[in-house]
Every structure is written in structure tokens, then in C-alpha cells.
Protein backbone atom coordinates (compact mmCIF):
# COMPACT_ATOMS: atom_id res chain seq x y z
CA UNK A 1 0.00 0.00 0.00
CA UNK A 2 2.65 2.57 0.34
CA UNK A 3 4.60 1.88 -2.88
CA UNK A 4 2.11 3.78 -4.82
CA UNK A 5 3.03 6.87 -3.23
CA UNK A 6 6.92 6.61 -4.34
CA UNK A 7 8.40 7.60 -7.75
CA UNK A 8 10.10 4.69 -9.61
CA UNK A 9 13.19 4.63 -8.50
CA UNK A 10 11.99 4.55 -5.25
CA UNK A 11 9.36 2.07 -5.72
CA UNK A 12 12.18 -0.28 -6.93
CA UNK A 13 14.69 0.16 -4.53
CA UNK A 14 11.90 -0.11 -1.79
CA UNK A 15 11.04 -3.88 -3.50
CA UNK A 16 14.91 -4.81 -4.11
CA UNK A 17 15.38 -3.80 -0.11
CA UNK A 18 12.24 -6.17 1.11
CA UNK A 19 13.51 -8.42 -0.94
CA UNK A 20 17.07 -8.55 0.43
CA UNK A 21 15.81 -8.27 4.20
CA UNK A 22 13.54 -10.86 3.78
CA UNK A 23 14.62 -13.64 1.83
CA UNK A 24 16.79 -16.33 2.27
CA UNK A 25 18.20 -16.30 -1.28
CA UNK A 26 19.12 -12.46 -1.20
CA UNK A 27 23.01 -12.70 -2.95
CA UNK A 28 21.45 -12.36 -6.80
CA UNK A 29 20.05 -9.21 -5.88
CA UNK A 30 22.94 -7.55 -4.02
CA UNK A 31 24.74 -6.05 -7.11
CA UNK A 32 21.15 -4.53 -7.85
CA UNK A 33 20.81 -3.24 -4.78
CA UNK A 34 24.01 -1.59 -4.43
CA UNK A 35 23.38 0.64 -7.34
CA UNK A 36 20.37 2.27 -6.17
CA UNK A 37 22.88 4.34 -3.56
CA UNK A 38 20.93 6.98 -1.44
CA UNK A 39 17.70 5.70 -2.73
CA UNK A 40 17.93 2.58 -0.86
CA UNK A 41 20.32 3.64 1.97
CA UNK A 42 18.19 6.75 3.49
CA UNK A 43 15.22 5.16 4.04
CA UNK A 44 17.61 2.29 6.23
CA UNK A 45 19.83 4.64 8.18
CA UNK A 46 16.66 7.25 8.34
CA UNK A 47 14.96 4.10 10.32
CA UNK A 48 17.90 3.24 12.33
CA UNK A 49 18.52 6.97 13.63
CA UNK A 50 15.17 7.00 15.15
CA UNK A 51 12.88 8.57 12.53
CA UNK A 52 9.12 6.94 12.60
CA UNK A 53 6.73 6.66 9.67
CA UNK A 54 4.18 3.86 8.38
CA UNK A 55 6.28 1.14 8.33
CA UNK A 56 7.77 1.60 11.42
CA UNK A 57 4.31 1.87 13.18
CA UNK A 58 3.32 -1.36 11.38
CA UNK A 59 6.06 -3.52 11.87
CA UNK A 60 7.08 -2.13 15.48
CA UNK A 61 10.25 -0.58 15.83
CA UNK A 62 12.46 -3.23 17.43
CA UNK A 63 11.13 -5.37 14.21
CA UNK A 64 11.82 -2.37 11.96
CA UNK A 65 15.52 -1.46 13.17
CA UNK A 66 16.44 -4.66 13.48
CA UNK A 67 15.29 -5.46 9.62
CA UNK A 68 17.56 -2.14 8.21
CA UNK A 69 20.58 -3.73 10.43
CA UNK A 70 20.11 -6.96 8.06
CA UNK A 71 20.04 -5.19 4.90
CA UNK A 72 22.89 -3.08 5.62
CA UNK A 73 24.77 -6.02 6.67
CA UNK A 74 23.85 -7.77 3.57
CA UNK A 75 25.11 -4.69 1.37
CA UNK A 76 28.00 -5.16 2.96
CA UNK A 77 27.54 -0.95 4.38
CA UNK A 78 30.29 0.12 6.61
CA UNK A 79 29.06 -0.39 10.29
CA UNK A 80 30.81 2.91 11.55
CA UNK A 81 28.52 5.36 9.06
CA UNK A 82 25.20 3.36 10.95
CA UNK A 83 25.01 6.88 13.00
CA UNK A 84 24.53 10.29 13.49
CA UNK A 85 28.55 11.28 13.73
CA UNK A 86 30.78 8.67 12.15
CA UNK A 87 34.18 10.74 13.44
CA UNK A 88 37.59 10.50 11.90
CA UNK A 89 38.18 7.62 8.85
CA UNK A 90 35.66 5.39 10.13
CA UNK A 91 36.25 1.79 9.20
CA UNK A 92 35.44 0.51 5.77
CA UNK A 93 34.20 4.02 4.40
CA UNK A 94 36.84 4.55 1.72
CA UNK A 95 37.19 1.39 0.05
CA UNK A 96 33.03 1.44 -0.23
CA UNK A 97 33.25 4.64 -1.77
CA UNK A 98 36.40 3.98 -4.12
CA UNK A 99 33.88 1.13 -6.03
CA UNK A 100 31.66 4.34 -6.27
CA UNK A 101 29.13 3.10 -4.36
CA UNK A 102 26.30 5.48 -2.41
CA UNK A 103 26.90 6.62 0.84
CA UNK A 104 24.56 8.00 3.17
CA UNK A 105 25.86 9.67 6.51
CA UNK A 106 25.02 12.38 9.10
CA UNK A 107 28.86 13.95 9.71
CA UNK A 108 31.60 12.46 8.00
CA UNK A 109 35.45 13.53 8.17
CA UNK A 110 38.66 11.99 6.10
CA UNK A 111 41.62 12.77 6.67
CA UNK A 112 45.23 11.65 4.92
CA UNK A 113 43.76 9.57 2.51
CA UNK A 114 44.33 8.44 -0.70
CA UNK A 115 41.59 7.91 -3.85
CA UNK A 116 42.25 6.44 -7.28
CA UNK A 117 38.94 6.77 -8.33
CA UNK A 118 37.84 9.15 -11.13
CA UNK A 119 34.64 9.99 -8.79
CA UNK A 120 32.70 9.83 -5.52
CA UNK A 121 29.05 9.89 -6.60
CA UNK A 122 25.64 9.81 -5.41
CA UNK A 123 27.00 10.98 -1.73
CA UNK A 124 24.80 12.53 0.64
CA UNK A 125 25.99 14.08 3.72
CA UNK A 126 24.97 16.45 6.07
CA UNK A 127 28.65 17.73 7.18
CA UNK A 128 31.31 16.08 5.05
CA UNK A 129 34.81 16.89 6.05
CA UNK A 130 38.22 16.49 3.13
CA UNK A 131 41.21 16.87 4.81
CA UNK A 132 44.71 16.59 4.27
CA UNK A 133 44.10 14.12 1.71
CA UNK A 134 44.42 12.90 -2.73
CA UNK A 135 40.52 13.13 -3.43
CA UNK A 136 39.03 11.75 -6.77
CA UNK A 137 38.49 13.71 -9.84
CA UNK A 138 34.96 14.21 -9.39
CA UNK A 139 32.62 14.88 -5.65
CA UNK A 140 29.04 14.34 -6.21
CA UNK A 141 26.49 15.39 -3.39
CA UNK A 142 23.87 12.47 -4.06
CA UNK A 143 20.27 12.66 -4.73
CA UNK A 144 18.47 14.74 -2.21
CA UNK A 145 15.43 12.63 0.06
CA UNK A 146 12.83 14.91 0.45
CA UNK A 147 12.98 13.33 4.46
CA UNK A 148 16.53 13.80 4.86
CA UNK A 149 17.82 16.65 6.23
CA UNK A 150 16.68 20.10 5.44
CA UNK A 151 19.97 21.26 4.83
CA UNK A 152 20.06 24.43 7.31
CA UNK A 153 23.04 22.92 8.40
CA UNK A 154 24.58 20.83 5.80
CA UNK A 155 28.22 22.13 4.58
CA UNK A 156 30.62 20.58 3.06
CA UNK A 157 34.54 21.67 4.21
CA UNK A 158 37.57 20.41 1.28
CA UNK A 159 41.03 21.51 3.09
CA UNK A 160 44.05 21.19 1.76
CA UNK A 161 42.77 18.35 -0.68
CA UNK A 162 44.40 17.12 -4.33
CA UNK A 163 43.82 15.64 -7.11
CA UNK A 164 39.81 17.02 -6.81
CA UNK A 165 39.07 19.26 -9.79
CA UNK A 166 35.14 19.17 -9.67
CA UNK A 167 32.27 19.41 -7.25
CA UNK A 168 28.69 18.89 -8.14
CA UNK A 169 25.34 19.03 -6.31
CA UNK A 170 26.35 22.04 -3.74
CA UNK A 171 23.02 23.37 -4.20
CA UNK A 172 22.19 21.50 -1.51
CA UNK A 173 24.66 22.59 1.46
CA UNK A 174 24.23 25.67 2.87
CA UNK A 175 27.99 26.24 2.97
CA UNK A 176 31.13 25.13 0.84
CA UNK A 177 34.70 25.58 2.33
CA UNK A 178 37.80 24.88 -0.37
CA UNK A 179 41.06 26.08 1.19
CA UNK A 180 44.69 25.13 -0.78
CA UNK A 181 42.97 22.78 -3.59
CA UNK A 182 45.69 23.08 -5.95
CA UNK A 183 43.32 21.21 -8.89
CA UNK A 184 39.86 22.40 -8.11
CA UNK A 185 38.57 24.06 -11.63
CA UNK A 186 34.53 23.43 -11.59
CA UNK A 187 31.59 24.61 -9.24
CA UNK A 188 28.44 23.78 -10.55
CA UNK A 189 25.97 25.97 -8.32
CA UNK A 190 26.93 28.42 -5.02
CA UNK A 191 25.53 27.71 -1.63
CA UNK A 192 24.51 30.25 0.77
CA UNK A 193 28.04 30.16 2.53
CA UNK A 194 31.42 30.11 -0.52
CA UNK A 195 34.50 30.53 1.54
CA UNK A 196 37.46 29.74 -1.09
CA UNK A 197 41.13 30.13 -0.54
CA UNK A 198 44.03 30.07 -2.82
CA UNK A 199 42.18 27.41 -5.53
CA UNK A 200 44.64 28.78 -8.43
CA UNK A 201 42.43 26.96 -11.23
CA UNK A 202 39.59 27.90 -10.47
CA UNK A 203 38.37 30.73 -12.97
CA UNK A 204 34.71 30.82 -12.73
CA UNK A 205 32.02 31.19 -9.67
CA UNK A 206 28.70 30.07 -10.04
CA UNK A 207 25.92 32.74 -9.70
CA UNK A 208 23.82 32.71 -6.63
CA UNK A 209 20.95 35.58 -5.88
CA UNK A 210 20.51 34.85 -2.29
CA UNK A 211 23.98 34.52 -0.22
CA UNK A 212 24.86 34.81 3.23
CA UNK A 213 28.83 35.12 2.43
CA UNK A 214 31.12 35.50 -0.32
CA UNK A 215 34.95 34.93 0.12
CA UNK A 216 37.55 34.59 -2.67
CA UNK A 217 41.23 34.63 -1.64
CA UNK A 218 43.76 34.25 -3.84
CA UNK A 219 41.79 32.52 -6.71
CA UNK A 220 44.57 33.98 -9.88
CA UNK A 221 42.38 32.79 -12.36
CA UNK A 222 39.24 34.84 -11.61
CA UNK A 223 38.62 37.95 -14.29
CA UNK A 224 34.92 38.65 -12.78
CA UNK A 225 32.03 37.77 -10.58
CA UNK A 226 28.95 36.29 -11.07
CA UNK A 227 26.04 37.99 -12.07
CA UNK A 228 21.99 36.83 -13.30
CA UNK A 229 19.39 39.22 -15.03
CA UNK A 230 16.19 39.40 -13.24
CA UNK A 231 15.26 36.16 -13.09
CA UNK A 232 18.32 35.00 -11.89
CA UNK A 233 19.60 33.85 -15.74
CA UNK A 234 23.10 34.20 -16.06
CA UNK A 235 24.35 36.63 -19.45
CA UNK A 236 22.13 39.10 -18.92
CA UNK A 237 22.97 42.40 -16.99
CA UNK A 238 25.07 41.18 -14.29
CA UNK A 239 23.34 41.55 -10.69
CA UNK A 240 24.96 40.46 -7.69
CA UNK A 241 22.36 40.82 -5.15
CA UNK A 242 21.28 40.02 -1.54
CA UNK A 243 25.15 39.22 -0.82
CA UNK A 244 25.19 39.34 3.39
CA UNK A 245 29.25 39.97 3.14
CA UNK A 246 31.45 39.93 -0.05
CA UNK A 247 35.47 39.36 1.16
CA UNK A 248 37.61 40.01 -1.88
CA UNK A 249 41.38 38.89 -0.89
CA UNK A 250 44.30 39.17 -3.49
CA UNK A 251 42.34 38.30 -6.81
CA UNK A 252 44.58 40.48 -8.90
CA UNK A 253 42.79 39.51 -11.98
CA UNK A 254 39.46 39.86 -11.42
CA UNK A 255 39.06 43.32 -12.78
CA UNK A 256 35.42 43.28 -13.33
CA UNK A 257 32.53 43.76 -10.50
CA UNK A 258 29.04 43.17 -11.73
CA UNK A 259 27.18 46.25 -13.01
CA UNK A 260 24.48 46.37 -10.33
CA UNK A 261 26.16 45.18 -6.62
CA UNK A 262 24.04 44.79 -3.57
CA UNK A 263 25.94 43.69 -0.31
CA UNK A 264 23.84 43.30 2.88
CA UNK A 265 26.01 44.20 5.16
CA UNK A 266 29.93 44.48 4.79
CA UNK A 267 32.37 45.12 1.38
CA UNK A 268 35.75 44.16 2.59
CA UNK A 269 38.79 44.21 -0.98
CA UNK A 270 42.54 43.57 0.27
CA UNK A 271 45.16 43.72 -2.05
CA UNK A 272 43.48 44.20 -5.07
CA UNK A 273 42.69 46.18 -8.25
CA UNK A 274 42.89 47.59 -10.72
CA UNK A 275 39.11 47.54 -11.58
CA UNK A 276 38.12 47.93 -15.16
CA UNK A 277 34.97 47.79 -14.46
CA UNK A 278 32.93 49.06 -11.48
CA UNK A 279 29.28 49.03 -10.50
CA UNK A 280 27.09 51.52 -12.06
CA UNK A 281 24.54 50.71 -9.22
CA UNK A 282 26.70 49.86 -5.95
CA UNK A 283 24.95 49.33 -2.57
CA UNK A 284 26.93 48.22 0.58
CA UNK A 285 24.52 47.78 3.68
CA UNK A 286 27.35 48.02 6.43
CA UNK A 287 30.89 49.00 5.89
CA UNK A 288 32.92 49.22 2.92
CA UNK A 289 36.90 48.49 3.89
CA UNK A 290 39.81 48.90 1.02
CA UNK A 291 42.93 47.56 2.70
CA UNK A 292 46.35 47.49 0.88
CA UNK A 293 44.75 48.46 -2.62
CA UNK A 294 47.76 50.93 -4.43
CA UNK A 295 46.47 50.41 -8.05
CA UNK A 296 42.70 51.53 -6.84
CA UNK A 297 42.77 55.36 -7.57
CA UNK A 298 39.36 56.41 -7.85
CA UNK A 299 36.03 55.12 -6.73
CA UNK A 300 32.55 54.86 -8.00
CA UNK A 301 29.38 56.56 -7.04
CA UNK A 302 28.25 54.59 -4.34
CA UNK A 303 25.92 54.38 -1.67
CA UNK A 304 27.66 52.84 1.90
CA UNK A 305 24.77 53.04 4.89
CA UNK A 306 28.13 52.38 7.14
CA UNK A 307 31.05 54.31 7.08
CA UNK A 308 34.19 53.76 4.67
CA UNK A 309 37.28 53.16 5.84
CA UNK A 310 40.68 53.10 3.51
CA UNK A 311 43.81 51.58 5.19
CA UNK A 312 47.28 50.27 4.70
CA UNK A 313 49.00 51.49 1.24
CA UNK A 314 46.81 53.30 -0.65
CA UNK A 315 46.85 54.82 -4.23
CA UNK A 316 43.56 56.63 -3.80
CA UNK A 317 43.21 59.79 -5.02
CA UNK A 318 39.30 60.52 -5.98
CA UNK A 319 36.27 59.42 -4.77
CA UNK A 320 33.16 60.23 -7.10
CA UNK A 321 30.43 62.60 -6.77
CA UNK A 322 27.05 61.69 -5.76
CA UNK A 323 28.96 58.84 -3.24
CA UNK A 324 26.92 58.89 -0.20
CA UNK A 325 28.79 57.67 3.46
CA UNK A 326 25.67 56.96 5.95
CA UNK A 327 28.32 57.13 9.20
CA UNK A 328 32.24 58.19 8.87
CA UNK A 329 34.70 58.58 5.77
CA UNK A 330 38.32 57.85 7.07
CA UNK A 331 41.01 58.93 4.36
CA UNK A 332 43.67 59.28 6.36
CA UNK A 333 45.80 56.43 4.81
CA UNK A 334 45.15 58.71 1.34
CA UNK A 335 48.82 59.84 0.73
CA UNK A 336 47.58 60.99 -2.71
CA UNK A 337 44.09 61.99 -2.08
CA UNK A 338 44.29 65.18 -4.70
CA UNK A 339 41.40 67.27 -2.97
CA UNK A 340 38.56 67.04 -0.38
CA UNK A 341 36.51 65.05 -2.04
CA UNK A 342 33.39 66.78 -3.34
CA UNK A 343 29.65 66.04 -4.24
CA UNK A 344 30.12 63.32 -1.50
CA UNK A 345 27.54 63.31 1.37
CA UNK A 346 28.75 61.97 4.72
CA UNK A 347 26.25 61.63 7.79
CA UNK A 348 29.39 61.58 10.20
CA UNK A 349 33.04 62.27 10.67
CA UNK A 350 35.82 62.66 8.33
CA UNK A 351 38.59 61.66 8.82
CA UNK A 352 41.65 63.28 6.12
CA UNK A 353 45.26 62.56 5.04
CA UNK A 354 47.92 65.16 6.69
CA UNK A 355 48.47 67.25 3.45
CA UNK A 356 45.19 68.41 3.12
CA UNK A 357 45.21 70.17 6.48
CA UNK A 358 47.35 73.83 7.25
CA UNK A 359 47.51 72.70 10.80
CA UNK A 360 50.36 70.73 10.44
CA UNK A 361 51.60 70.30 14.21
CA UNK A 362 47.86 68.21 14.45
CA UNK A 363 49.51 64.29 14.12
CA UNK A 364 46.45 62.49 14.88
CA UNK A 365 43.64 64.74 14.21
CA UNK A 366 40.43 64.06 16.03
CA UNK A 367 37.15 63.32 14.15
CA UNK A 368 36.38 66.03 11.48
CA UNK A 369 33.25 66.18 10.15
CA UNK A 370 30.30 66.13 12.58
CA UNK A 371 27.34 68.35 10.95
CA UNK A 372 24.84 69.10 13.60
CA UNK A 373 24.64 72.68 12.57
CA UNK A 374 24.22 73.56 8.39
CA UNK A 375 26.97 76.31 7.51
CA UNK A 376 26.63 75.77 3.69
CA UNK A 377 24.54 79.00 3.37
CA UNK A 378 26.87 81.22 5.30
CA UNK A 379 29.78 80.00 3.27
CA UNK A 380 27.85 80.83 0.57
CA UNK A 381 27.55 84.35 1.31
CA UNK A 382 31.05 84.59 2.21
CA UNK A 383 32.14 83.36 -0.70
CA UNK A 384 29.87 84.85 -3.23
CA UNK A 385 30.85 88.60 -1.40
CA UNK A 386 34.84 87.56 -1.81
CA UNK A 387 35.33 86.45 -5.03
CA UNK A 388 31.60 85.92 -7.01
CA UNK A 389 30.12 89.12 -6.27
CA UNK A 390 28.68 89.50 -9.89
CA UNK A 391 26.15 86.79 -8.78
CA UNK A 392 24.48 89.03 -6.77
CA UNK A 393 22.46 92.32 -7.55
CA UNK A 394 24.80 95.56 -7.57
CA UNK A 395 22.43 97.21 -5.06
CA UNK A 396 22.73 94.17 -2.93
CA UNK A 397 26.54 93.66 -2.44
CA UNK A 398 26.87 96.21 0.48
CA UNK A 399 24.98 94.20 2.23
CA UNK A 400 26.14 91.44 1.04
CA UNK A 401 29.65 92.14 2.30
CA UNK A 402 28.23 93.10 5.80
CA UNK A 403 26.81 89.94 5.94
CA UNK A 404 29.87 88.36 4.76
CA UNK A 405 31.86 89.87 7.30
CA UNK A 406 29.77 89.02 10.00
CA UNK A 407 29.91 85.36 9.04
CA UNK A 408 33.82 85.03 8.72
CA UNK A 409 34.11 86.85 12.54
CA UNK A 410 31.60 84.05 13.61
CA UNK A 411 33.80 80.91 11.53
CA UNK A 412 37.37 82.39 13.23
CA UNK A 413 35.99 82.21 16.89
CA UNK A 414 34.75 78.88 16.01
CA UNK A 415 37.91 78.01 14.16
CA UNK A 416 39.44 79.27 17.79
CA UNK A 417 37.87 77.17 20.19
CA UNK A 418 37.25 74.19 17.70
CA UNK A 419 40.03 73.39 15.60
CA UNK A 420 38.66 70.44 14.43
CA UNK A 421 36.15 72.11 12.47
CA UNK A 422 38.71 73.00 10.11
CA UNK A 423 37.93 70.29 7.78
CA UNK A 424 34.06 70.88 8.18
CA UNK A 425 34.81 74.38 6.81
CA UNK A 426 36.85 73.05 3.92
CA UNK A 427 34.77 70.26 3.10
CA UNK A 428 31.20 72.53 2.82
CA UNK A 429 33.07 75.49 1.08
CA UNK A 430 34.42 73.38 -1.57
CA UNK A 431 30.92 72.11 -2.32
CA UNK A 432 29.38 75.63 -2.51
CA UNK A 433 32.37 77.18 -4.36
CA UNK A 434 31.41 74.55 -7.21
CA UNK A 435 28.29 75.74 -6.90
CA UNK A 436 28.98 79.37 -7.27
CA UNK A 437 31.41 78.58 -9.90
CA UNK A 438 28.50 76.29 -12.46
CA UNK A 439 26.18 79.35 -11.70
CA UNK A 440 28.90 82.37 -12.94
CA UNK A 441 29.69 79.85 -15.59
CA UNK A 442 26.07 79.16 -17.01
CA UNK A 443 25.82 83.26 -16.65
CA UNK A 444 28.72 84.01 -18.77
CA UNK A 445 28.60 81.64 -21.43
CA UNK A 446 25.13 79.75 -20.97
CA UNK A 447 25.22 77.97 -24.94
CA UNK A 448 27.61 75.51 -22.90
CA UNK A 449 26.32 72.00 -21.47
CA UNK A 450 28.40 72.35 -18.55
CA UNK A 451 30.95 69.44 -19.53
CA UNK A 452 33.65 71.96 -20.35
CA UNK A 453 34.33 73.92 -16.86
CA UNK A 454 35.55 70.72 -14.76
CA UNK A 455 39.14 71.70 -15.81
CA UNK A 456 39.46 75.16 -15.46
CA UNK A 457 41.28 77.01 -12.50
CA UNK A 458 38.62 78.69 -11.24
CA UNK A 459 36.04 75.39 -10.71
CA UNK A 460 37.94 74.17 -7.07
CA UNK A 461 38.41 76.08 -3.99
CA UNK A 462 41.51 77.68 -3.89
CA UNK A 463 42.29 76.51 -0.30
CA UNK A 464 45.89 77.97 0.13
CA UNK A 465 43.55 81.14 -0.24
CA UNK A 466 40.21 80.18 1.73
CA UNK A 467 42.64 79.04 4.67
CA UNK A 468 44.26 82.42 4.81
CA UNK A 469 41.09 84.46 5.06
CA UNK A 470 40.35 81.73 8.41
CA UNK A 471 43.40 82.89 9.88
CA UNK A 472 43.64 86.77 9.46
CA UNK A 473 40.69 89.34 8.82
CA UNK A 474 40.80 90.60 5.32
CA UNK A 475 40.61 94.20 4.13
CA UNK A 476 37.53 94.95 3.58
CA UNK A 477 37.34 97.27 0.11
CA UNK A 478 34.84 100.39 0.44
């Protein structure tokens, strides 16, 4: 009465099993039985470990687990897999799995061991553990049982392991560790965990939408990541999305990042660059950290709800407009960082290199940038009364430079008791010196699409100048 309710496969190996645990005459159908792998083993060891269904409830357990024990035995099934945790090179496991025979196992480890065997198939596992060891050609996770673990927990860890050059069914752990696999070339799918270290063959990465964690270290043959169109196909528009953490470690060729990049929480590249291609869409959740990256010199617009930190050597020297920093910007390892970055929005504290500031007895300046208070629009009037005064109405400029003066008496007694809000003062006048400069620009010569001013002298804030008019009073003309 329950065969009905299996697929063929199933239905068979559930027949071939009776058979083998029931008859006396069971040796023809051995060599059958073997080659139904998982099929036949999970229901067995399911039994064994405890789980109850129909049969169980029919035949009574004792009855029940004392039938799979038989059939096992008759297999010929290593003993030490007939549990939950089989530990360290249980007995009989590798030559069973060297005739390429199914195995079915809760945790599993090998360590130091040697396969001739061009593959491992139809193995299912919920923790399998390659250590130290000269693996086959080929590791195949084997068919899933819908009954058999749900895989919240299933990973599969390859360390330091030869010889292995592809791994299939890892759609079905929920983590893959490959650390020091000198011949591993193939993935076919990503799990939600990839941790992979210094796996010089490997040049491609399967594309996953959903991810918990992406690590690649030292993986020479990588040129890009993965990406999927909308529906996940791979080809289109690359999207890497719903990434939790991406860890990018000494890949120097992977130049390309997918055009639209989504990470969760934290961006983390050591050692790497140049990119040829960056995201024209780029989302980072948490922090974004660029450690030991010379031959990065500018970066994207991008959109970090965390704070961005640059450390180590450095070749930075521009960040994009439009880049918005949720918490704190820390530039200090920027030995080149050409200007204060502008067009860049930053909801807390900046931190810059040494040679952008005049205060140059300051060795470890405290945090920069806090913005509780808006001075953009009394920079504005200082500046536009200094040096853009034809952007204002000629009856208005006496005023103007009243107002002016006011506001740069109010900045130096700041600039007194505050000396950190130096930077502050730098950073908001350089944005609304641009500003003032487009403006006089589309005034004087408005046929222009705006393209052609980035380059001239006057478009940046002279800030040899600017700092000079925070440190004395100016003479104010009549």
C-alpha cells in the first residue's frame, strides 16, 4: 500500500530492499541493490537513527531497526557510518566509496587519505569533512530525500585536498569551504556560505541571488564575478544581489565587479585592483573596507549606509560625486588623495590625510566632520561677497559684504575654540564654491552644457587662499 506513493526509482529500490531483508536467497540481488545508492540507503539509516513513519508503526520498531541492520549487513555498508557522527576515517568508508558506491551519513570527516577513483558519486551528507588528503576527480552530493535533512546545516569543508578538480550538487549545502585545492577548476551551483582560498584553477564562480557570504582569496584565475538578469539567468545584466558579506582577498585579476552590486552588510577588498569595471549601481549595507589596494585610484558613485574606511598602502586619489557615506569617511591612509573630495555626502566624521590640512603640528587629528549645525549657506555668502560678487544684484553687495563679514568673525571664533572644524569648513566650502562657480559659468557663457568647466582654475576652492582668510581678517574694500 505505500509503494504507490513513491516515484520509480523509489518504488524499486523499496522492492529490491524487502527483498534482500527478507529472503533467504538475497546474494542475486545484491549487485542490484548496491546501485540504487541513497535511494535505498536513506530510508535504512533514516529508520535506524530514530525517525518513525508507516512502516515503522506497522512492523514495530524493534522489528523495523532490526530489519535495516540486516540489509545493511547484507550490502556489505560500513558499520561505523550506521550513525549520526561517524568521526575520523571510520572503518570501511573509503574502500566502499572507491567502487563508487552510495553513501549516506550524518557527519563524515577523512583525513590523509588516498583515492584512485575518477569519482565519488551519489553521496549525501549532512557535514562532510576532506582533509589533508588525494581526493578523486569528481565529488558528487547524491540525490536529495525529500525526508533527509533540510539542509540548514549541511556544509561541506575540502582543506588542503588534491587531485579534486570538480564538485557537483552544492546546491544543496548551505555552505562550501575549499582552502589550498591546488586542482579544483569546476563549481556547478553556489551555496549560501562560498569561503574559497588560494584554488589557483579555479576561474569561474557560479551565480547565486541569495547569499549569506562570499569569500575569494587568492583565486589567480578569476577575471569577474557572477552575475543573473532578473530572473536569476546568467548573461544578462550582471546583478549580484542580496550578498550578506562579499570578502575580496588578493584576486589580482578579477578586474570586473558586476554592473548592479548589492551587499547586505559588509564590502571588505585587500590587495586588489585595478578595476576595469565598477558598478554603475553599488549598494553596501554596512561598511565598505579597502585595505592594501595601491592600483585603486578612484572610486565609483556609491551608496555605503556604514562608514568607509581606507587603510594600509593606498593609491587613492578621488572618490566620485554623488557617493553617499551613511556614518564616517576615514582617508587618512590617502597619501595621494588630490582634494577634499566633493559632491560626497557623509552623515558623520571625516577623517583626512595630513596634506590636506594647514595645521600641520595636528599628528592624529580628532574626528572632522560632525554636521549638527548647516553652515553651507553662510559660506555661501562669504564666498559669493569675496570672489563671485557679480552673482548678486549691484544694489545688494553692500549688504552682502556686511553679511559676509559678520559670518567670517563668527567661523574664526569657532575656528578658535574648535580646531577640528577645520575640515568641516573646507569640506562645505568646496561644495558651494562649485556651486557658485557652475552658476557664474552658465551666466557668462550659458550655450555651454556644462561638460567643459571641470578643468578650469577657477572650478575648485583655492584653499591655500580660503585658509588664509580663516586665519587673518581681510581688508575689507569700500
Amino acid at each position: 500500500g505505500l509503494l504507490p506513493s513513491l516515484s520509480a526509482p523509489e518504488r524499486r529500490s523499496a522492492l529490491i530492499g524487502l527483498v534482500l531483508g527478507a529472503v533467504r536467497n538475497w546474494r542475486p540481488y545484491r549487485a542490484e541493490a548496491r546501485g540504487f545508492g541513497t535511494y535505498l540507503l536513506v530510508p535504512l539509516i533514516w529508520g535506524i537513527l530514530g525517525f518513525h513513519g508507516p512502516v515503522v508503526e506497522a512492523l514495530g520498531r524493534d522489528r523495523w531497526e532490526s530489519f535495516c541492520h540486516e540489509v545493511l549487513a547484507r550490502l556489505g555498508y560500513p558499520s561505523g557510518l550506521i550513525k549520526q557522527s561517524s568521526g575520523v576515517n571510520p572503518a570501511g568508508v573509503l574502500p566502499w566509496l572507491e567502487e563508487g558506491l552510495g553513501l549516506a551519513v550524518g557527519d563524515l570527516e577523512l583525513s590523509h587519505f588516498v583515492s584512485s577513483s575518477p569519482g565519488w558519486e551519489s553521496l549525501l551528507a549532512e557535514t562532510l569533512v576532506l582533509r589533508d588528503g588525494q581526493g578523486p576527480r569528481l565529488l558528487r552530493n547524491g540525490a536529495h530525500h525529500p525526508n533527509y535533512w533540510h539542509g540548514q546545516k549541511r556544509s561541506l569543508r575540502l582543506l588542503r585536498v588534491a587531485r579534486l578538480q570538480a564538485v557537483e550538487g552544492l546546491g544543496k549545502f548551505a555552505s562550501f569551504v575549499a582552502v589550498d585545492c591546488p586542482n579544483l577548476e569546476r563549481l556547478d551551483v553556489a551555496p549560501g556560505a562560498l569561503f574559497i582560498k588560494n584554488c589557483p584553477r579555479l576561474a569561474e564562480i557560479p551565480y547565486s541571488r541569495r547569499s549569506r557570504l562570499l569569500h575569494l582569496e587568492r583565486c589567480p584565475r578569476l577575471r569577474t564575478l557572477p552575475g543573473g538578469g532578473p530572473d536569476g539567468e546568467e548573461g544578462l545584466e550582471n546583478d549580484l544581489s542580496d550578498y550578506r558579506t562579499v570578502v575580496l582577498s588578493e584576486c589580482r585579476n578579477l578586474r570586473e565587479l558586476p554592473i548592479c552590486l548589492t551587499v547586505r552588510n559588509h564590502l571588505f577588498l585587500r590587495r586588489m585592483g585595478p578595476f576595469d569595471r565598477w558598478p554603475m549601481d553599488f549598494h553596501i549595507g554596512g561598511d565598505l573596507r579597502i585595505q592594501d589596494c595601491p592600483d585603486i585610484e578612484e572610486l565609483p558613485a556609491l551608496e555605503v549606509t556604514g562608514s568607509l574606511h581606507v587603510e594600509g598602502e593606498s593609491g587613492l586619489r578621488r572618490l566620485a560625486p554623488g557617493s553617499v557615506i551613511g556614518r564616517h569617511l576615514d582617508l587618512r591612509a590617502c597619501r595621494h588623495l588630490e582634494a577634499i573630495p566633493r559632491g560626497v555626502k557623509v552623515g558623520g566624521c571625516l577623517y583626512l590625510p595630513d596634506h590636506l590640512h594647514w595645521s600641520r603640528h595636528w599628528e592624529k587629528p580628532e574626528p572632522l566632520l560632525e554636521m549638527p549645525v548647516d553652515r553651507a549657506p553662510a559660506l555661501r555668502t562669504l564666498l559669493m561677497a569675496q570672489r563671485f560678487p557679480e552673482l548678486s544684484h549691484p544694489e545688494d553687495r553692500y549688504a552682502l559684504r556686511d553679511r559676509a563679514e559678520a559670518v567670517l568673525e563668527s567661523l574664526q571664533h569657532e575656528l578658535c575654540e574648535n580646531p577640528g572644524l577645520e575640515a568641516e569648513l573646507l569640506w562645505t566650502a568646496s561644495e558651494a564654491w562649485r556651486e557658485l562657480a557652475e552658476q557664474r559659468s552658465r551666466m557668462e557663457k550659458p550655450w555651454r552644457d556644462g561638460s567643459e568647466w571641470d578643468d578650469e582654475p577657477e572650478s575648485d576652492l583655492p584653499l591655500a587662499w580660503f585658509r588664509g582668510l580663516l586665519l587673518d581678517l581681510p581688508e575689507w574694500a569700500p
